[in-house]
Each structure stands twice: as structure tokens, then as C-alpha cells.
Protein backbone atom coordinates (compact mmCIF):
# COMPACT_ATOMS: atom_id res chain seq x y z
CA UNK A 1 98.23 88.72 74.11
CA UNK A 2 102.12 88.92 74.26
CA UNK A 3 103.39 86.85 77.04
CA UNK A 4 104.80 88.30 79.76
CA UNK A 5 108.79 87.75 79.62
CA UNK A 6 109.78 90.38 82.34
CA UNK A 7 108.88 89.99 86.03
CA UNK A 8 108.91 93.70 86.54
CA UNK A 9 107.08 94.22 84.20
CA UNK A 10 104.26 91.72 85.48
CA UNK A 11 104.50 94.59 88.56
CA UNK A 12 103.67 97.09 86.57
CA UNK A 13 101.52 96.26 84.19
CA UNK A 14 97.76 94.59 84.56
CA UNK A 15 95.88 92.53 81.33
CA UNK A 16 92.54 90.85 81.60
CA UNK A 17 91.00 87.55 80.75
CA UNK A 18 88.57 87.68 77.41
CA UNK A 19 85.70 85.59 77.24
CA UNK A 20 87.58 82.95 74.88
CA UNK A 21 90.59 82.98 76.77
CA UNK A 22 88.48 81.37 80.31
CA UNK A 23 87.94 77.86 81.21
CA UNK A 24 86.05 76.17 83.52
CA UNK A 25 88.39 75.97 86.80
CA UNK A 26 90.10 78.98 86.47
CA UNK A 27 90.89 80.97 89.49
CA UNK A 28 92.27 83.82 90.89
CA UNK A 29 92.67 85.61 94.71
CA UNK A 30 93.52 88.41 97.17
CA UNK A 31 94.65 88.93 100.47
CA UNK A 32 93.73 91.41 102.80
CA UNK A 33 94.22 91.99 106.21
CA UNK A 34 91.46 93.70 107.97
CA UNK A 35 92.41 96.72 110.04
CA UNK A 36 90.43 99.97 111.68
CA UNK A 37 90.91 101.93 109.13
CA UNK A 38 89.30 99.53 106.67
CA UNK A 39 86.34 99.48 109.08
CA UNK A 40 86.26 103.21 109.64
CA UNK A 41 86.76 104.05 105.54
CA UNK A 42 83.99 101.68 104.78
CA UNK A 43 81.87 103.53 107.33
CA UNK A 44 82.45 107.02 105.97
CA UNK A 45 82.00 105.77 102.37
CA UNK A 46 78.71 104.23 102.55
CA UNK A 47 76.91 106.20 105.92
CA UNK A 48 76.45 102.13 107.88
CA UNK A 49 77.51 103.75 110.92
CA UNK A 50 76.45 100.89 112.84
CA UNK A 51 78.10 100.67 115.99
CA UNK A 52 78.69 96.85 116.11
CA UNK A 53 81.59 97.90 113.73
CA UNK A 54 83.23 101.35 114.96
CA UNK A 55 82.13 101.36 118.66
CA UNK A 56 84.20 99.04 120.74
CA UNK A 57 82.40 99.69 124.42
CA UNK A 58 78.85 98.97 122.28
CA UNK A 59 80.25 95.89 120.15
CA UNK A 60 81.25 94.20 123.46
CA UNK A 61 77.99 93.67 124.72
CA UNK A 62 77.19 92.33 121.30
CA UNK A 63 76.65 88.45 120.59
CA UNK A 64 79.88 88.95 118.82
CA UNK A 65 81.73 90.64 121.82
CA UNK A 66 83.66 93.06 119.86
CA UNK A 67 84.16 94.99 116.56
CA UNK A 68 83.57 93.14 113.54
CA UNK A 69 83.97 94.24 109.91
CA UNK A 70 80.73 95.10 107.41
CA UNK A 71 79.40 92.11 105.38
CA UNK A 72 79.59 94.28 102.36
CA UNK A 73 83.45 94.69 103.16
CA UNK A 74 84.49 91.09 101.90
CA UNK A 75 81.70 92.04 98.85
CA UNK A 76 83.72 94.57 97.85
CA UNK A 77 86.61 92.87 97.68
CA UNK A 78 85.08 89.75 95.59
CA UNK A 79 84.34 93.14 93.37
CA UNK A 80 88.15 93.80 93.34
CA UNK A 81 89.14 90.65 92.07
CA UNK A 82 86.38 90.28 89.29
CA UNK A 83 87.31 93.56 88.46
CA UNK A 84 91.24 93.21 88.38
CA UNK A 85 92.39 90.19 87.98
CA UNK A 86 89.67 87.23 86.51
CA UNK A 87 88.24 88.16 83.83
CA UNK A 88 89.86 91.65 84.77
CA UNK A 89 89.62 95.30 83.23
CA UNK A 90 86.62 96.03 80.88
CA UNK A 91 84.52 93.00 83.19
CA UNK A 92 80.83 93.81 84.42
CA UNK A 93 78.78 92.50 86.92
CA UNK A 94 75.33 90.75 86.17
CA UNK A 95 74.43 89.48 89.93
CA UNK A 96 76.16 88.57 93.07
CA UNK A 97 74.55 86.59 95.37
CA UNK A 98 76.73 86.51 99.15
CA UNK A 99 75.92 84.23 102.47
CA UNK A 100 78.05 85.59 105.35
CA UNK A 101 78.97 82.86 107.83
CA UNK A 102 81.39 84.03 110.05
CA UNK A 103 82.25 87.35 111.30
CA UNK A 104 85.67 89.19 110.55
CA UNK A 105 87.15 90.86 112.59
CA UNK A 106 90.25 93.13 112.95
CA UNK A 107 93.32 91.51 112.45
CA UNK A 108 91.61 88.80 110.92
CA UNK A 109 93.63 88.16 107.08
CA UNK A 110 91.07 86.75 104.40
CA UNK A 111 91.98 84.90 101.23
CA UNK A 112 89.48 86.16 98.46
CA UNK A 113 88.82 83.38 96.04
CA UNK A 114 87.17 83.65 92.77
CA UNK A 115 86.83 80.23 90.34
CA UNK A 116 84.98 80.15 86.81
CA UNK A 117 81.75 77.33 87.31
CA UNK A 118 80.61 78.02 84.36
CA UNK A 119 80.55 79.76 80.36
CA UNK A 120 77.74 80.81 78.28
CA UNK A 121 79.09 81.34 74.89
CA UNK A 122 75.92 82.79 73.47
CA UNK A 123 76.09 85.69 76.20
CA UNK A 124 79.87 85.78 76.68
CA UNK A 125 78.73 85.43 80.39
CA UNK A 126 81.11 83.90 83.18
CA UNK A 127 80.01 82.39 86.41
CA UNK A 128 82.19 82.22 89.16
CA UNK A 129 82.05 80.88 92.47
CA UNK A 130 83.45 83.13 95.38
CA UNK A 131 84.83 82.83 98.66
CA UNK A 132 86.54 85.10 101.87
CA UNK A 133 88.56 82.66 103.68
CA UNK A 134 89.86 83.67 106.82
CA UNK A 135 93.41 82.91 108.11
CA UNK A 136 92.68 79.62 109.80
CA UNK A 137 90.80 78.18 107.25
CA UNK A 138 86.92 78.84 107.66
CA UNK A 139 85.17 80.34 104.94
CA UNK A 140 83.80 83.72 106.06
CA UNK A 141 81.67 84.80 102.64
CA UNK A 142 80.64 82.69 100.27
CA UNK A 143 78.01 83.07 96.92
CA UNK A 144 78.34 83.21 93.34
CA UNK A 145 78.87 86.25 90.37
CA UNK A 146 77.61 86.32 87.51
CA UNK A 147 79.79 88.70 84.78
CA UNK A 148 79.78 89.60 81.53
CA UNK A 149 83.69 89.03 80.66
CA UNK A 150 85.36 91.37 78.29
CA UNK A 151 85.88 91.16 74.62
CA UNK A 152 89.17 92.43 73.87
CA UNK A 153 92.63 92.39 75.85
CA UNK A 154 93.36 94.97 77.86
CA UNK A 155 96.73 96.08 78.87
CA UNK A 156 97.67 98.77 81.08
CA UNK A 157 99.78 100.10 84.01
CA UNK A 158 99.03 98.96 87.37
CA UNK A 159 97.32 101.81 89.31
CA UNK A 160 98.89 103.57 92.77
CA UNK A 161 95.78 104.25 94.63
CA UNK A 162 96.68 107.56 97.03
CA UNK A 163 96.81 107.34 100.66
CA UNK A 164 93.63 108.11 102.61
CA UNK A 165 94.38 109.21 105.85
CA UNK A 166 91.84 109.56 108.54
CA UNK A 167 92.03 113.13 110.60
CA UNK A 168 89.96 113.33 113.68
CA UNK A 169 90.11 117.01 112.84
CA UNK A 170 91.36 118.19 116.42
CA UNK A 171 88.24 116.59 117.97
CA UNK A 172 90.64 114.98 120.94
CA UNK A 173 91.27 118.18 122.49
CA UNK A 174 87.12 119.08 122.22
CA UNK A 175 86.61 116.03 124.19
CA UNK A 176 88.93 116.31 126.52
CA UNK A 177 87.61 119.60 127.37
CA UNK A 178 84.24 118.33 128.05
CA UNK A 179 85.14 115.85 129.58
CA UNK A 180 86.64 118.41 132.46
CA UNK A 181 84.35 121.26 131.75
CA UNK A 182 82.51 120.31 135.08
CA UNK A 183 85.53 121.00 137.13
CA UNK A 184 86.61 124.04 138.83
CA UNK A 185 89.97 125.29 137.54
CA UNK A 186 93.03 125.34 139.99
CA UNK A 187 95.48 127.09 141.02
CA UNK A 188 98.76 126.69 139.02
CA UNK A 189 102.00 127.81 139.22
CA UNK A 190 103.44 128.66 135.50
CA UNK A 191 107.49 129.09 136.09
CA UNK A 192 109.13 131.33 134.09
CA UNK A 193 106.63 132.33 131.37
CA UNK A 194 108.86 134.51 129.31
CA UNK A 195 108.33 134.03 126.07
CA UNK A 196 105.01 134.48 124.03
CA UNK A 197 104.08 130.85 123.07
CA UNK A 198 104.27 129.87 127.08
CA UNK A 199 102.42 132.99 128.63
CA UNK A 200 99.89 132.49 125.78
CA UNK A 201 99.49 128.61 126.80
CA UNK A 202 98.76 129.40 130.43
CA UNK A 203 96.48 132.36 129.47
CA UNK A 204 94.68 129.81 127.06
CA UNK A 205 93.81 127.35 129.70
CA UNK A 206 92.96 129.93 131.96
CA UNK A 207 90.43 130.85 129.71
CA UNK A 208 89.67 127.66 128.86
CA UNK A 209 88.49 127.55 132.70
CA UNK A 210 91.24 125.02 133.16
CA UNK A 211 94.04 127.29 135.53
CA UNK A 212 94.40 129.98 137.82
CA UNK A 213 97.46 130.91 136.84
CA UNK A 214 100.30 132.53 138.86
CA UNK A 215 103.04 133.64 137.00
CA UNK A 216 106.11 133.49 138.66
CA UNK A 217 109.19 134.93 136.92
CA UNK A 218 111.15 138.33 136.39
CA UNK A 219 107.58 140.65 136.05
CA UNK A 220 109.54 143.24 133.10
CA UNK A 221 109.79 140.13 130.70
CA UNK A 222 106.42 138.76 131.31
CA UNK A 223 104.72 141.83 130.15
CA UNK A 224 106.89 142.04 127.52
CA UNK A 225 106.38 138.61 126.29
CA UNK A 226 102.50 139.54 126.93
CA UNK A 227 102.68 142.53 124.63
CA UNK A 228 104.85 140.28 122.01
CA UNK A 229 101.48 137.37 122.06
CA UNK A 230 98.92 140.41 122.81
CA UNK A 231 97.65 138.84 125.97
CA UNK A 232 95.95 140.70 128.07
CA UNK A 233 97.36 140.24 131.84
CA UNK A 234 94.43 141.74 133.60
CA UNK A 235 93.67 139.76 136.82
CA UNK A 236 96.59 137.64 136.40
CA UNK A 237 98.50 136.99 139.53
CA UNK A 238 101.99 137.83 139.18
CA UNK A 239 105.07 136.77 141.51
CA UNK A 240 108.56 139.12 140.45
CA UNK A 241 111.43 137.11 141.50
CA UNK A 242 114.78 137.81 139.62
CA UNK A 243 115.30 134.42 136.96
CA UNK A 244 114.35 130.85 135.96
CA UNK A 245 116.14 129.23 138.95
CA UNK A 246 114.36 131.51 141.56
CA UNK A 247 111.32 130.70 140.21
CA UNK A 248 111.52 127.31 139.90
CA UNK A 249 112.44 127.09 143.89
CA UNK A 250 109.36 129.47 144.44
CA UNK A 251 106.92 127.16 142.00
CA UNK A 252 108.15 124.60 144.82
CA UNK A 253 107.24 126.36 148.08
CA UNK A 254 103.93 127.00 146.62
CA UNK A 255 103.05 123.56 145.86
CA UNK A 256 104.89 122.39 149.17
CA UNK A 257 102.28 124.18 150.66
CA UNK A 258 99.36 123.45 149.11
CA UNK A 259 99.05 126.95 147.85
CA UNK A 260 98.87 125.71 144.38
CA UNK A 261 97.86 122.06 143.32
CA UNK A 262 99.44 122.08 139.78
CA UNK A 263 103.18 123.27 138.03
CA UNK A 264 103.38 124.30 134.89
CA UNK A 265 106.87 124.66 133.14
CA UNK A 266 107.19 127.86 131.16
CA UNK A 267 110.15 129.21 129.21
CA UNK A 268 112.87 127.49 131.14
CA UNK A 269 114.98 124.17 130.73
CA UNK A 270 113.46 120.73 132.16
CA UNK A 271 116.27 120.20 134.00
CA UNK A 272 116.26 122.89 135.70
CA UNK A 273 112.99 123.22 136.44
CA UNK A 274 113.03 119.31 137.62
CA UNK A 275 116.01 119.57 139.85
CA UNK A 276 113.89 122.38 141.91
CA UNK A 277 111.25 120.38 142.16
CA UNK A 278 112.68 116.67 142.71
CA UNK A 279 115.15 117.25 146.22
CA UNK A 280 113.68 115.67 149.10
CA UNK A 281 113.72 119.32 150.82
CA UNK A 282 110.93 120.62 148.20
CA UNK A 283 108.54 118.33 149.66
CA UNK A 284 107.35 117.39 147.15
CA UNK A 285 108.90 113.56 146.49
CA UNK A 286 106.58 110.55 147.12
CA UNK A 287 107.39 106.75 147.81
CA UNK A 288 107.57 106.35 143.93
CA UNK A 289 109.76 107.55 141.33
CA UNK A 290 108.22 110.67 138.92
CA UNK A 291 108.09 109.72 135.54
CA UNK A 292 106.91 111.71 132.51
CA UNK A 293 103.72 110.41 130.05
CA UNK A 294 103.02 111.54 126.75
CA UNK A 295 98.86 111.22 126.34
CA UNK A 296 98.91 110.68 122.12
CA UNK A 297 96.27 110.48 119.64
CA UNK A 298 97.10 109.74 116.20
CA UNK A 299 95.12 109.35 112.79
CA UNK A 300 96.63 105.73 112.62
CA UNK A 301 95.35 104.05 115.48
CA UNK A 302 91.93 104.11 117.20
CA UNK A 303 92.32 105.49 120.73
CA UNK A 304 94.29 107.34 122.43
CA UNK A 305 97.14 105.79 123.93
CA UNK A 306 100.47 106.78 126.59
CA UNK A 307 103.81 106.49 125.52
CA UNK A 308 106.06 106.58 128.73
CA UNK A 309 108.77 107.58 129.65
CA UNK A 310 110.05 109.75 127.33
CA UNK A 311 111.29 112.80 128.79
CA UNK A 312 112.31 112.54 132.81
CA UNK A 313 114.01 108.97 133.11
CA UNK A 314 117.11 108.74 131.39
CA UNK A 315 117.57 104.77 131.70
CA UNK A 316 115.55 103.78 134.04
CA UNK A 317 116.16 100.63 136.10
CA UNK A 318 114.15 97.70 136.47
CA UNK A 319 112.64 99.17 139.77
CA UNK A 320 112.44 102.38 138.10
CA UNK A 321 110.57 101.02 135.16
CA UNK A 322 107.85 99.41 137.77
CA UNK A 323 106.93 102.97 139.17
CA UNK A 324 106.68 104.37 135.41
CA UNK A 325 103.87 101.34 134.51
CA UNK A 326 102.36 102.28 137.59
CA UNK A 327 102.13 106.41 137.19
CA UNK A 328 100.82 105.15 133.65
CA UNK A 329 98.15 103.40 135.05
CA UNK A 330 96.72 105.49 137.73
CA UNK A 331 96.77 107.91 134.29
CA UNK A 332 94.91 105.78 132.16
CA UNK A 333 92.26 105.19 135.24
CA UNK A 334 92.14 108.91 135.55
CA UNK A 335 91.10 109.28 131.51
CA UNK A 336 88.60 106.80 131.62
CA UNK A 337 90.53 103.45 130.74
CA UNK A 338 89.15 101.36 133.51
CA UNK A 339 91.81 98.35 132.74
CA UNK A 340 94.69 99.40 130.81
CA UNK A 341 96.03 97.10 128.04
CA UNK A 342 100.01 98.12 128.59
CA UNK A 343 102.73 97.01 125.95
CA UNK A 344 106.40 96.62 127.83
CA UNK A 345 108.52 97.67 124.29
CA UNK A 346 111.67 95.96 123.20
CA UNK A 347 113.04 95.66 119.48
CA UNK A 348 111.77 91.81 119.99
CA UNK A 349 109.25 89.82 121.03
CA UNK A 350 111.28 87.07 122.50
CA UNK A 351 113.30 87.03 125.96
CA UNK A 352 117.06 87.33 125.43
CA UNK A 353 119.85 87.51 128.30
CA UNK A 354 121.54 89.92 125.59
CA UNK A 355 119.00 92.76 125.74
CA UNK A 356 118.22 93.85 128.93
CA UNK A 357 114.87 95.61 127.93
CA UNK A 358 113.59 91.80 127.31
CA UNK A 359 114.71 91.01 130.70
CA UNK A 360 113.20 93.93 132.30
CA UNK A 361 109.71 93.35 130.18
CA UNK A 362 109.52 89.75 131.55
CA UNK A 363 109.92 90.74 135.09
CA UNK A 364 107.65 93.20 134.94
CA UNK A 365 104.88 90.85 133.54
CA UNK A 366 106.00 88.68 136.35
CA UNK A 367 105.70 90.91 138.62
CA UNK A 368 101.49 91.88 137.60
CA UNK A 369 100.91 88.21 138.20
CA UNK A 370 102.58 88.45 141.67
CA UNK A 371 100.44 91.29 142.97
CA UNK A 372 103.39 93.98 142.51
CA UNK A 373 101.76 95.97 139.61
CA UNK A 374 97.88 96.60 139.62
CA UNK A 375 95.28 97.89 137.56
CA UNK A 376 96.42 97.00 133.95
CA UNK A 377 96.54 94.29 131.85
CA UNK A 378 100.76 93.80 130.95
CA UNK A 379 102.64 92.08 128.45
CA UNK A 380 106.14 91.88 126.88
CA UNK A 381 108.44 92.38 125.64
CA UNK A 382 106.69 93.05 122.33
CA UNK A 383 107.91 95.01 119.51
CA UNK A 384 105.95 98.09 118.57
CA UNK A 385 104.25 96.99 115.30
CA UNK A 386 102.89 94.09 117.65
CA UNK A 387 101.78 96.44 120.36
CA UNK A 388 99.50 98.36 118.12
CA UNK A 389 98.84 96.25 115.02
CA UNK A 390 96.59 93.05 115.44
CA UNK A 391 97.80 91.38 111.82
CA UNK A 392 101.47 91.88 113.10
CA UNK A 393 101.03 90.07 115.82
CA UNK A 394 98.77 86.83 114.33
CA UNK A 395 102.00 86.89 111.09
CA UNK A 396 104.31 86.61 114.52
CA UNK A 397 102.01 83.95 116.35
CA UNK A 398 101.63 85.68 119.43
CA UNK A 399 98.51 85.51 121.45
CA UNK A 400 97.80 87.76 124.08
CA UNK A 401 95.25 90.45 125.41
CA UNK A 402 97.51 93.60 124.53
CA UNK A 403 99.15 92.82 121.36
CA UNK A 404 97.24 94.86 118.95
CA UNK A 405 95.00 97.03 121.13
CA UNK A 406 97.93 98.70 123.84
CA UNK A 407 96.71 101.95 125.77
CA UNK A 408 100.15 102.08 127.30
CA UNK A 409 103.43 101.85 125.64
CA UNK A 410 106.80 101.80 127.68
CA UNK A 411 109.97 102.25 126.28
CA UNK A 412 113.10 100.81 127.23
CA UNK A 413 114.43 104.46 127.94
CA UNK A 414 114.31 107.99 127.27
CA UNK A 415 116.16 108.26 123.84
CA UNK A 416 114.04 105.90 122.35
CA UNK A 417 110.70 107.34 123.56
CA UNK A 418 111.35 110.61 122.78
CA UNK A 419 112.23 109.24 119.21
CA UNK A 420 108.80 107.88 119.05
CA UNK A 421 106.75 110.68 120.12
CA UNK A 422 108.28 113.11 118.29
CA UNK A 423 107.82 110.97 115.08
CA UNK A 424 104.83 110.58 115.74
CA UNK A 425 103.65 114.28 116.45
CA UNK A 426 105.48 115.20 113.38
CA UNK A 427 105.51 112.15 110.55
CA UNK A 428 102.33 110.58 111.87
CA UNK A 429 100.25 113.80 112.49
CA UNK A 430 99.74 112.96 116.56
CA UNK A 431 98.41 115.37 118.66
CA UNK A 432 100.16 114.92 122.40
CA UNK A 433 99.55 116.50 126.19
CA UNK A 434 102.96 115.82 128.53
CA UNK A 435 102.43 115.11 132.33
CA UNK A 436 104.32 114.57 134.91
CA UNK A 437 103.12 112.26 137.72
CA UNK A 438 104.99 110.59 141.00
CA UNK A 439 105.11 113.91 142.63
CA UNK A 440 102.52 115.72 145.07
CA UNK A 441 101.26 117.59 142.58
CA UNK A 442 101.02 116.90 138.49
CA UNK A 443 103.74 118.90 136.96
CA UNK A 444 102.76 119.89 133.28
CA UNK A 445 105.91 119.21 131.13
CA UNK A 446 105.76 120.69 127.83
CA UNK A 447 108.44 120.75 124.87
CA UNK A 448 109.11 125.04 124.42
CA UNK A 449 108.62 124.05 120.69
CA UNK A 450 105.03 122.44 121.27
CA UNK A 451 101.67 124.08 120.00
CA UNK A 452 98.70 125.46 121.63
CA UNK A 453 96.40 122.68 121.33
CA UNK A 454 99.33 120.57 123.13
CA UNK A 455 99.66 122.86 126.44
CA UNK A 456 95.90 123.17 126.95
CA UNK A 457 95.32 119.55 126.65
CA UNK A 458 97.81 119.04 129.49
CA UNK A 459 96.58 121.57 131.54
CA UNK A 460 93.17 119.62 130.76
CA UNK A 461 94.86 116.32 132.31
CA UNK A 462 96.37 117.97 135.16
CA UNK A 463 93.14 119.53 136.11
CA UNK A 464 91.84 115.69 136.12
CA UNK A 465 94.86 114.82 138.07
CA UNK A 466 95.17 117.67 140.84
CA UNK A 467 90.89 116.78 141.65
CA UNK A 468 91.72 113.18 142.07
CA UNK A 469 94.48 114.42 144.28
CA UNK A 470 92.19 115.76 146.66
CA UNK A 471 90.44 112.42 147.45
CA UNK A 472 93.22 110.13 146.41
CA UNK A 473 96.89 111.87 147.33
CA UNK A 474 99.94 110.03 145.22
């Protein structure tokens, strides 16, 4: 074979090894770094649904107290460098014997190894000795191939393999529903349902068995926004007042008064809708600041996970910021997270007197260990790909119980959590409920642009919210 002259070219193009062109000690390797979706790929593709590997509550009770990767994983990619790199294209495998000797898990970055031991001439058969070698320098796999290595060059483009994205195919939403199907629905106050995609969302969840709703706004446009979504307003409870702001300040006296234990915002501004609510003379205002919590679950990551606050708190001061971990606690408790893992965002991982959200991330660690904060696990600042990716972090050196694995992600401020949901609903394919909580009652904030599935799942979490209420008052 023509030697390569052109480094791009080495990028693009792949050529084998023939049998005559090996020798004893040659060698060739791969990195990879382990993540879910390798686990959760691997799982779909050959039916070992085993839950020492995708079930992280099971796999902690497990000699190896967590998720670990399949055996066969590392196999496959000894497989991947026989196959593309030593001997290469046109090789096939005779045997492959493996002894597993460590476990991988996520995060974990192996070095895949593969050295020619020996050549049979009379065969044209290679033997190679292989190895997974993990990050800090134990070997993880270890055995031997035996190949038949190929006769004739081969030269051809590298291949782009497509994405493969996992899709939990709407399932959040079905599980959040059972999850609250036991619960008796409440009353709600839905202000200013006016157009058809808000009337629809608070007829959905009352048929979901989520709200009562009573649907306070000018009566003339609700039934014409019902004939515009053909929803049927039979039974619905329906308060006329005159516009948004009136109904806003009557959503306000209802909840005031315990006549309704949840708000829902309809086709009306957040500010607006907020500045009813907020004034000490609602009644409504508790010792701690409100704060807003987007409940996420995206394709990308394996649980769901908040990202707050990213719609009420414009830039929020350090005191500020300490009530917004806390509403995104008692949150997390209230879905089932008994101990929160919650990431305190900056665009760096390191303290700096010249960015205040590094500042503010430190203190608030500081003050968990003081007593201040309770019921979560915190830890900052870190930047996002450290919060949620486990091989970012380890390339970065930082150990700690959150990095990689955050339920809870707080932003610095508003702009750039809204920025981050909203990529994510949209570019990453997240599915999101909004909530409001640091008031008497959960307000359910919704974008006017968001989908169905998005304003029943919030009604869903302030149904859990508004029963824990009753016992437990913010």
C-alpha cells in the first residue's frame, strides 16, 4: 500500500493490515468512555436487561453498589479494534476467549489494547492478546483472539455511524400520572383561560382526574375559546369578571381563602399574573422567596432532573438563591428523590472573586455544611457538562457526590436558565412541567407556547404539591 502523505486524509480514509504485512508486537487501541447510553443501547440490542446495569435503586444493594456496564460491552469493543484497525477490514474472528476482572462503570474511560502474540503462516492466522484498561491503570478485560487476517489491502472511507437517540416515547408523563392517580383532584383556579390551547390544558387535567377547575375570566371569550378547541364546558365552574387583571386578583382571594388549593396561569402574562399573586395583601407570601422549577426529562440523561430558576427570579441574590435550592428540594422530596444530588451552575468549576455566581455557589455549599440548607446533597460551582456527565468531570479531576448524577440544577439567573430549558425542550427533545413553589399554594406556571403533555404534567405536580400542603403547609 501507498503511504499515507496527507493527514486528512489519514481522517478519512481506513486500510487494513494483511497477513504478511504483521509482526509479532504489533499493536493497536481505542478509547471509550462509558456512559448510560452505552449501557442502555447495549441493553436494547441484545435483550440482558439485567438490572445490575440499568436499575440504579436495584444495583445499589448489589456487591457492586451501583450500575456497572455488561461484560460483553468491553467484548465488543476488542471486536471493534480487530475489526478496524489491526489486522482491520476484511479480518475474521476464529475464538475469543475474555476474563473480566474488574467492573466498569459509568464514567469509567477504558483503553482497548490489542497486540499480535503470535503468526501461523500456514493458516494466515493472527493471535493477539487483548486488554480493557481502565483510566487509572487496572486492567478491566483481559483474554486472547484468534483471527484469520486478511489477504489483500483494503482501502476505504472512514464510516459516519448515525446518531441513535434514545426516546422514552412520552412514558414520563404515564408515570407521573400513576404515580398521582390515587389522589383526589383539587380545586384550581385557571386565570384567564382565553385562548384554546389553555382552556384545553385545564379541561385535560380535569379529565385526567387531576383539577377541578374554575375558570375565572371574561365568560363570552371562554366559550368562545371552548368552541375554537371543541371542549365541552359542561359542569365547569365559571367565574365572569371583566379581564386578565381582575382575574388574577380574584385567582388570589380564592386561594387566600382556602377556597382553592392550586393556580393555574391561563392566557395572560406572568407578570401580571405574579404581581396579583406576590403583594403581601394577597396572603399568600410565606417566610421564603417563590421561585419557579422546571421538572425536565430528556432522552440524554437518565432521570429526571429540575432546572431552577428560570422564569420568576430575575437575578437573584445570594439569599435569594438559598430559598430557590430549598423550594427545589422540598420538590425533589415531593417526586420521590429522597436526597437530592443538586449542582450550583457557573461557567467554571473553580472559585473566582470575578464571577459572582462562583462566589454565590461556594457559600451556598457552605452554608449545607452549616445546617442552613437541608435535605440535598450540594456542590459547586460546577459547570454544566460536569453536573450531568461523569467522564467530564474525571477529564476535569473533580471528585464529588453530584458531579455527574445532579437531580437539581441552579442557574446563576433567569436569562441563563431559561436559555437552557428551552434548548433543551426544543434541540434536546425534553419534555418539561413548570411550578411555582414559596407561596401558599403551588402556582402552575406554564409558557402560552407549551404543549399539552407539558400543562398536564404540571397540574400532575401541583396535585402532589397542594396534598402535601395539607399535612405539611410551606
Amino acid at each position: 500500500m501507498t503511504p499515507l502523505s496527507d493527514p486528512l486524509e489519514s481522517l478519512q480514509m481506513v486500510r487494513n493490515r494483511t497477513f504478511d504485512e504483521l509482526a509479532i508486537g504489533d499493536t493497536a487501541s481505542l478509547q471509550r468512555t462509558l456512559t448510560t447510553q452505552d449501557i442502555e443501547l447495549f441493553a436494547i440490542m441484545s435483550g440482558d436487561v439485567n438490572p445490575q446495569h440499568i436499575d440504579p435503586e436495584f444495583a445499589s444493594g448489589t456487591v457492586y453498589q451501583g450500575v456497572i456496564a455488561h461484560g460483553m460491552w468491553g467484548g465488543a469493543l476488542i471486536s471493534a479494534v480487530l475489526g478496524t484497525r489491526l489486522p482491520g477490514s476484511g479480518t475474521v474472528y476464529r475464538s475469543q476467549t475474555l476474563r473480566f476482572l474488574r467492573p466498569v462503570r459509568v464514567g469509567d474511560t477504558l483503553d482497548i489494547r490489542v497486540t499480535v502474540t503470535a503468526l501461523d503462516p500456514a493458516l494466515r492466522e493472527a493471535t493477539l492478546a487483548c486488554a480493557c484498561i481502565d483510566q487509572h491503570g487496572n486492567t478491566a478485560i483481559e483474554g486472547e483472539a484468534r483471527v484469520l487476517a486478511p489477504d489483500q489491502p483494503i482501502e476505504h472511507p472512514r464510516a459516519t455511524l448515525p446518531e441513535v437517540r434514545l426516546s422514552s416515547n412520552g412514558d414520563g408523563l404515564q408515570r407521573l400520572l400513576r404515580a398521582v392517580a390515587a389522589l383526589e383532584p383539587v380545586r384550581a383556579a385557571v386565570v384567564h383561560p382565553t385562548d384554546a390551547l389553555s382552556l384545553a390544558g385545564a379541561m385535560d387535567a380535569r379529565a385526567a382526574g387531576l383539577i377541578l377547575p374554575v375558570l375565572i375570566g371574561p365568560r363570552a371569550r371562554i366559550e368562545a375559546a371552548a368552541a375554537e378547541a371543541g371542549v365541552d364546558l359542561a359542569g365547569a365552574e365559571i367565574e365572569d369578571v371583566p379581564h386578565s387583571h381582575a382575574a388574577a386578583a380574584r385567582a388570589a382571594q380564592l386561594a387566600a381563602s382556602g377556597q382553592v388549593e392550586v393556580v393555574v396561569k391561563g392566557s395572560l402574562h406572568t407578570d401580571e399574573l405574579m404581581g396579583a399573586l406576590l403583594p403581601s395583601a394577597a396572603g399568600l407570601r410565606t417566610k421564603r422567596r417563590v421561585s419557579h422549577c422546571f421538572l425536565m426529562q430528556t432522552p440524554a440523561y437518565p432521570r429526571p432532573f429540575i432546572i431552577t430558576d428560570a422564569a420568576i427570579n430575575i437575578a437573584p441574590s445570594l439569599e435569594d438563591k438559598a430559598d430557590i435550592v430549598r423550594n427545589a428540594i422540598d420538590l425533589a422530596h415531593v417526586i420521590g428523590v429522597a436526597q437530592p444530588r443538586v449542582a450550583i451552575l457557573a461557567a467554571v468549576e473553580t472559585v473566582s472573586a470575578s464571577m459572582p455566581a462562583t462566589l454565590d455557589a461556594a457559600a451556598l455549599c457552605k452554608m449545607a455544611d452549616r445546617g442552613q440548607i437541608a435535605g440535598g446533597v450540594l456542590d459547586g460551582p460546577l459547570a454544566f457538562d460536569n453536573a450531568v456527565s461523569a467522564a467530564a468531570a474525571r477529564v476535569k479531576g473533580i471528585a464529588s457526590d453530584v458531579a455527574g448524577q445532579a437531580d437539581v440544577l441552579v442557574v446563576p439567573d433567569l436569562e441563563s436558565g431559561n436559555m437552557l430549558a428551552k434548548q433543551l425542550e426544543y434541540m434536546g427533545d425534553a419534555a418539561s412541567a413548570g411550578i411555582v413553589l414559596g407561596a401558599k399554594v403551588p402556582i402552575v406556571l406554564t409558557s402560552r407556547a407549551d404543549p399539552r403533555e407539558s400543562r398536564i404534567a404540571s397540574c400532575a405536580i401541583a396535585l402532589l404539591l397542594a396534598h402535601r400542603y395539607r399535612t405539611s403547609p410551606p
